[in-house]
N, C-alpha and C. Protein backbone atom coordinates (compact mmCIF):
# COMPACT_ATOMS: atom_id res chain seq x y z
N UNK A 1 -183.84 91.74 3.60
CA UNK A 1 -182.53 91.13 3.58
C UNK A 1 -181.82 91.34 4.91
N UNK A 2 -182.01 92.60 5.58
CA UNK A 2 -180.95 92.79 6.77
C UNK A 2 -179.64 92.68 6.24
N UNK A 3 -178.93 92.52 7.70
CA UNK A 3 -177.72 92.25 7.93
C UNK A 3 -177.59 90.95 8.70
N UNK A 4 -176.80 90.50 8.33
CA UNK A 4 -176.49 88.75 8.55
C UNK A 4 -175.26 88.65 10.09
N UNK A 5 -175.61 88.38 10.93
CA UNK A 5 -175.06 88.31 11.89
C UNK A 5 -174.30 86.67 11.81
N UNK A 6 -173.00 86.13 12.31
CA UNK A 6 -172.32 85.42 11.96
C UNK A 6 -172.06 84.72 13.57
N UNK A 7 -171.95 83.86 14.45
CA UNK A 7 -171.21 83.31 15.12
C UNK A 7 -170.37 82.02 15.69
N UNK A 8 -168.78 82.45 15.92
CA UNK A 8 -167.98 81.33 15.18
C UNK A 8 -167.36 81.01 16.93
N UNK A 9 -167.15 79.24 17.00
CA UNK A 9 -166.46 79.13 18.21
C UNK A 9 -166.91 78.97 19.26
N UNK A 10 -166.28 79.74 20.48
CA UNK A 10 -167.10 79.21 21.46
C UNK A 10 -168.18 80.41 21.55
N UNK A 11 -168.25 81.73 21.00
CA UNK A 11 -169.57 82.49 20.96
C UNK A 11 -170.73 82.11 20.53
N UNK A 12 -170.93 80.67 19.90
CA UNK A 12 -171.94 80.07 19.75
C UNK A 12 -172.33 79.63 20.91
N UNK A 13 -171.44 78.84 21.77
CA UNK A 13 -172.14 78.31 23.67
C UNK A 13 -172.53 79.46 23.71
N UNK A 14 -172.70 80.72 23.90
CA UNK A 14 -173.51 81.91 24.28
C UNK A 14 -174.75 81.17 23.56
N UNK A 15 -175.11 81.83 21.93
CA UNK A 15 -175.99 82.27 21.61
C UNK A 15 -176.15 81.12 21.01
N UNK A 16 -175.97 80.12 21.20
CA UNK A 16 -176.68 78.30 20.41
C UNK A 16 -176.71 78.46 19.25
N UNK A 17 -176.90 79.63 18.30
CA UNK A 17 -176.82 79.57 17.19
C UNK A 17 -175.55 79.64 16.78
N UNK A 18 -175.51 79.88 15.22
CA UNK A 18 -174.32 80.06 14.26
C UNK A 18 -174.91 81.50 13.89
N UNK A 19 -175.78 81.88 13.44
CA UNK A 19 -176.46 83.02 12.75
C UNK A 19 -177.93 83.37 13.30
N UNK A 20 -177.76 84.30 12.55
CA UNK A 20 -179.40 85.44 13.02
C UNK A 20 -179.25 86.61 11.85
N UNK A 21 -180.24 86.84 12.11
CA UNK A 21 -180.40 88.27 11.11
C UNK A 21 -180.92 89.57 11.68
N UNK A 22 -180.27 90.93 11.51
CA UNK A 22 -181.14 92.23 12.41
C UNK A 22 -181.40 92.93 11.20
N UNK A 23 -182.72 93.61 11.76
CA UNK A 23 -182.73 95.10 10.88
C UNK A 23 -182.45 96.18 11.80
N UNK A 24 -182.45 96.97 10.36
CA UNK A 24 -182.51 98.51 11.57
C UNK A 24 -181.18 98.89 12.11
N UNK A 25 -180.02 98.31 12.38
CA UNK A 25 -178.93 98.88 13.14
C UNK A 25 -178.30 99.92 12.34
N UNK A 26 -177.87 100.96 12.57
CA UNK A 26 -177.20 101.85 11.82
C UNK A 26 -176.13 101.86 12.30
N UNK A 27 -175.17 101.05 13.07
CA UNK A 27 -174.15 100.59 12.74
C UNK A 27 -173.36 99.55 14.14
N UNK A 28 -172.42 99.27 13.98
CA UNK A 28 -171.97 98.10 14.44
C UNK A 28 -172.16 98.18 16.41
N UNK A 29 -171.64 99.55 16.62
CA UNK A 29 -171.84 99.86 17.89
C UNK A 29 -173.29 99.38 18.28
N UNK A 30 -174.52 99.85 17.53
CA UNK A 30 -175.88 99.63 18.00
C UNK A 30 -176.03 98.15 17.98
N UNK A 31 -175.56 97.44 16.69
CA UNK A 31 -175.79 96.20 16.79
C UNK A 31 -175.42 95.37 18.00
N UNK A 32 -174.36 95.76 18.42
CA UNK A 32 -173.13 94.98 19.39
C UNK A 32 -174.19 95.50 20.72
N UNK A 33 -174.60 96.69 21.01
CA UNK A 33 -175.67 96.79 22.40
C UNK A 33 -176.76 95.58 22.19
N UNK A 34 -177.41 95.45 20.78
CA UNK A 34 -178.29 94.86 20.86
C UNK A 34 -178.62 93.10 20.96
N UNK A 35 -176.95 92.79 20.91
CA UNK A 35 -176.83 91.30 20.79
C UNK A 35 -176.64 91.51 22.27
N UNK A 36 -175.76 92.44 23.24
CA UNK A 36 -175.78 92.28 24.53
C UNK A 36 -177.14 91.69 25.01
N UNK A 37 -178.60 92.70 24.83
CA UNK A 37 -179.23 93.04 25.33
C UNK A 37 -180.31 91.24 25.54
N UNK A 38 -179.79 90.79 23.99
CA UNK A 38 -180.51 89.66 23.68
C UNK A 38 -179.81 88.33 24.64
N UNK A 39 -178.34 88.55 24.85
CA UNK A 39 -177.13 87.72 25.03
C UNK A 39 -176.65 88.04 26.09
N UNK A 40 -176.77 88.69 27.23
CA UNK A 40 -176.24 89.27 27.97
C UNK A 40 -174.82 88.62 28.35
N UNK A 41 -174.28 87.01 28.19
CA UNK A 41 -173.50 86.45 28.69
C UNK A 41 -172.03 87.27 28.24
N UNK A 42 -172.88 87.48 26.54
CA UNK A 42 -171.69 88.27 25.76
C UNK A 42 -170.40 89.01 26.43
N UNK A 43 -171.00 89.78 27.41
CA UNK A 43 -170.29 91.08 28.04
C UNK A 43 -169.36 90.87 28.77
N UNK A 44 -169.35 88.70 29.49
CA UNK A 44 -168.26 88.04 29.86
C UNK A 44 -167.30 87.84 28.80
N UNK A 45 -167.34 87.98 27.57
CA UNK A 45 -166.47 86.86 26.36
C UNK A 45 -165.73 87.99 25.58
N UNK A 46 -164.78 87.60 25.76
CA UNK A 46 -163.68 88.27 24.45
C UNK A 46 -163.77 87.72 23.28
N UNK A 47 -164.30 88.76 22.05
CA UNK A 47 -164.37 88.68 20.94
C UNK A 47 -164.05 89.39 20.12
N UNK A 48 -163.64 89.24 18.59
CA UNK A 48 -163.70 90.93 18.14
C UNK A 48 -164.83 90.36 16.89
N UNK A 49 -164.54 91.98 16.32
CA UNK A 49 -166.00 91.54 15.32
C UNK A 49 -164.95 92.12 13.74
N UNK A 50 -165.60 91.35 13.20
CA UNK A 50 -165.07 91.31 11.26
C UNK A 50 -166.41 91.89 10.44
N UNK A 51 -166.36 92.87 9.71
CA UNK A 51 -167.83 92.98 8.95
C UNK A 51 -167.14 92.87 7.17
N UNK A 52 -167.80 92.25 7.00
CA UNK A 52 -167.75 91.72 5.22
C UNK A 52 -166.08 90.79 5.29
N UNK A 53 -166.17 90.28 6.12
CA UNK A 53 -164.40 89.64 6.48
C UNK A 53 -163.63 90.55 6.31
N UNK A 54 -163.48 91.77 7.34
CA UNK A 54 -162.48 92.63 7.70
C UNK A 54 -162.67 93.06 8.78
N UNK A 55 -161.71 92.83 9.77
CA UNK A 55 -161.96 92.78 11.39
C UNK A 55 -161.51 94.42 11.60
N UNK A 56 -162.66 94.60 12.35
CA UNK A 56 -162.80 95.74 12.47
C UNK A 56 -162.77 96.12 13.66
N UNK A 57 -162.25 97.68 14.42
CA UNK A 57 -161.76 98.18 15.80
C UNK A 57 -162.42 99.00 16.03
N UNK A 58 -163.37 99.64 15.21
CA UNK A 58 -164.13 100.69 15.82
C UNK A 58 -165.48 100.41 14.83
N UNK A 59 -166.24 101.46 15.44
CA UNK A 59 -167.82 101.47 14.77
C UNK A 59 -167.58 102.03 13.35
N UNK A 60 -168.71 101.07 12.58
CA UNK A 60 -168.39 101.19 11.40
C UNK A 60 -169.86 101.22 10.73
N UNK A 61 -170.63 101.97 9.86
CA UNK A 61 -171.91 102.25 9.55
C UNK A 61 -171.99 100.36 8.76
N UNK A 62 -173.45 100.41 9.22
CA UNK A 62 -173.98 98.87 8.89
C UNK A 62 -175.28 99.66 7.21
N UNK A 63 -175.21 98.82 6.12
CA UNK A 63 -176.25 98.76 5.20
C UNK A 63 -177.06 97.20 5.21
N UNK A 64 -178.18 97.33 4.46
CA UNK A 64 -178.43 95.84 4.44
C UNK A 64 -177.33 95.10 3.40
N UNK A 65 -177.69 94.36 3.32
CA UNK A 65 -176.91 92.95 3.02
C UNK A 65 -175.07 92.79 3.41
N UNK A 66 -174.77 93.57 4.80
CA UNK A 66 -173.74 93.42 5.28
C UNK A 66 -173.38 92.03 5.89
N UNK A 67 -172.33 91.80 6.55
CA UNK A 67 -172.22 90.70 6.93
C UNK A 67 -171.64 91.29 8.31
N UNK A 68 -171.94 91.40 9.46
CA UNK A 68 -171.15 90.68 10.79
C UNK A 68 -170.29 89.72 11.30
N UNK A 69 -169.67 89.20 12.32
CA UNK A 69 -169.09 88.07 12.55
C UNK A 69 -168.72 88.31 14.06
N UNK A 70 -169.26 86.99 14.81
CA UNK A 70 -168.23 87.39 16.15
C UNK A 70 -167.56 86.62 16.33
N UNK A 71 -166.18 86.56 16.43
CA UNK A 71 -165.23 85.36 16.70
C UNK A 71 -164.61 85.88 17.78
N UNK A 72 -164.33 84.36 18.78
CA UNK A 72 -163.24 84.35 19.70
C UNK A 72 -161.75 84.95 19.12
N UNK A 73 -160.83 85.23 20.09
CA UNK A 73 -159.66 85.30 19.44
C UNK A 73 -159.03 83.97 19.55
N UNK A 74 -158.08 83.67 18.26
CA UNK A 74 -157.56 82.52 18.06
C UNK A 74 -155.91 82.65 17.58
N UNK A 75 -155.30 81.82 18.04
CA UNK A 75 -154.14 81.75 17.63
C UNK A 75 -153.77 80.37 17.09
N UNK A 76 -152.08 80.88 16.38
CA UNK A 76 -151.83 79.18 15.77
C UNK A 76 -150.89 80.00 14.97
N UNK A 77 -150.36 78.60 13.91
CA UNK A 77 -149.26 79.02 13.45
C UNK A 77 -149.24 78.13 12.25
């Protein structure tokens, strides 16, 4: 099952996809090196990351069937 990686906006022009799937990360910090590593453009783009739709500010332990997300920041009203 993994963990379900999510991407919304213009972080898709990075990574062409919408989604992917990882194993193995034990938590968000490792994941986030490892999309660098795949993505390198990443490290230009302001994003934050949401896991199970709750945007999250610091590292947070990953299980399988979590959810990820990288979104641009967006505003509006």
């Amino acid at each position: 099952m993994g963990i379900k990686v999510l991407f919304f906006g213009s972080v898709t022009d990075i990574t062409i996809v919408s989604e992917l799937s990882r194993e193995d990360c034990a938590d968000t910090d490792t994941l986030e090196k490892e999309l660098l590593k795949q993505f390198p453009a990443l490290a230009n783009k302001k994003y934050f990351l949401a896991l199970n739709q709750q945007v999250i500010h610091e590292n947070c332990p990953l299980k399988q069937g979590d959810i990820v997300a990288l979104m641009p920041p967006f505003s509006g009203g």
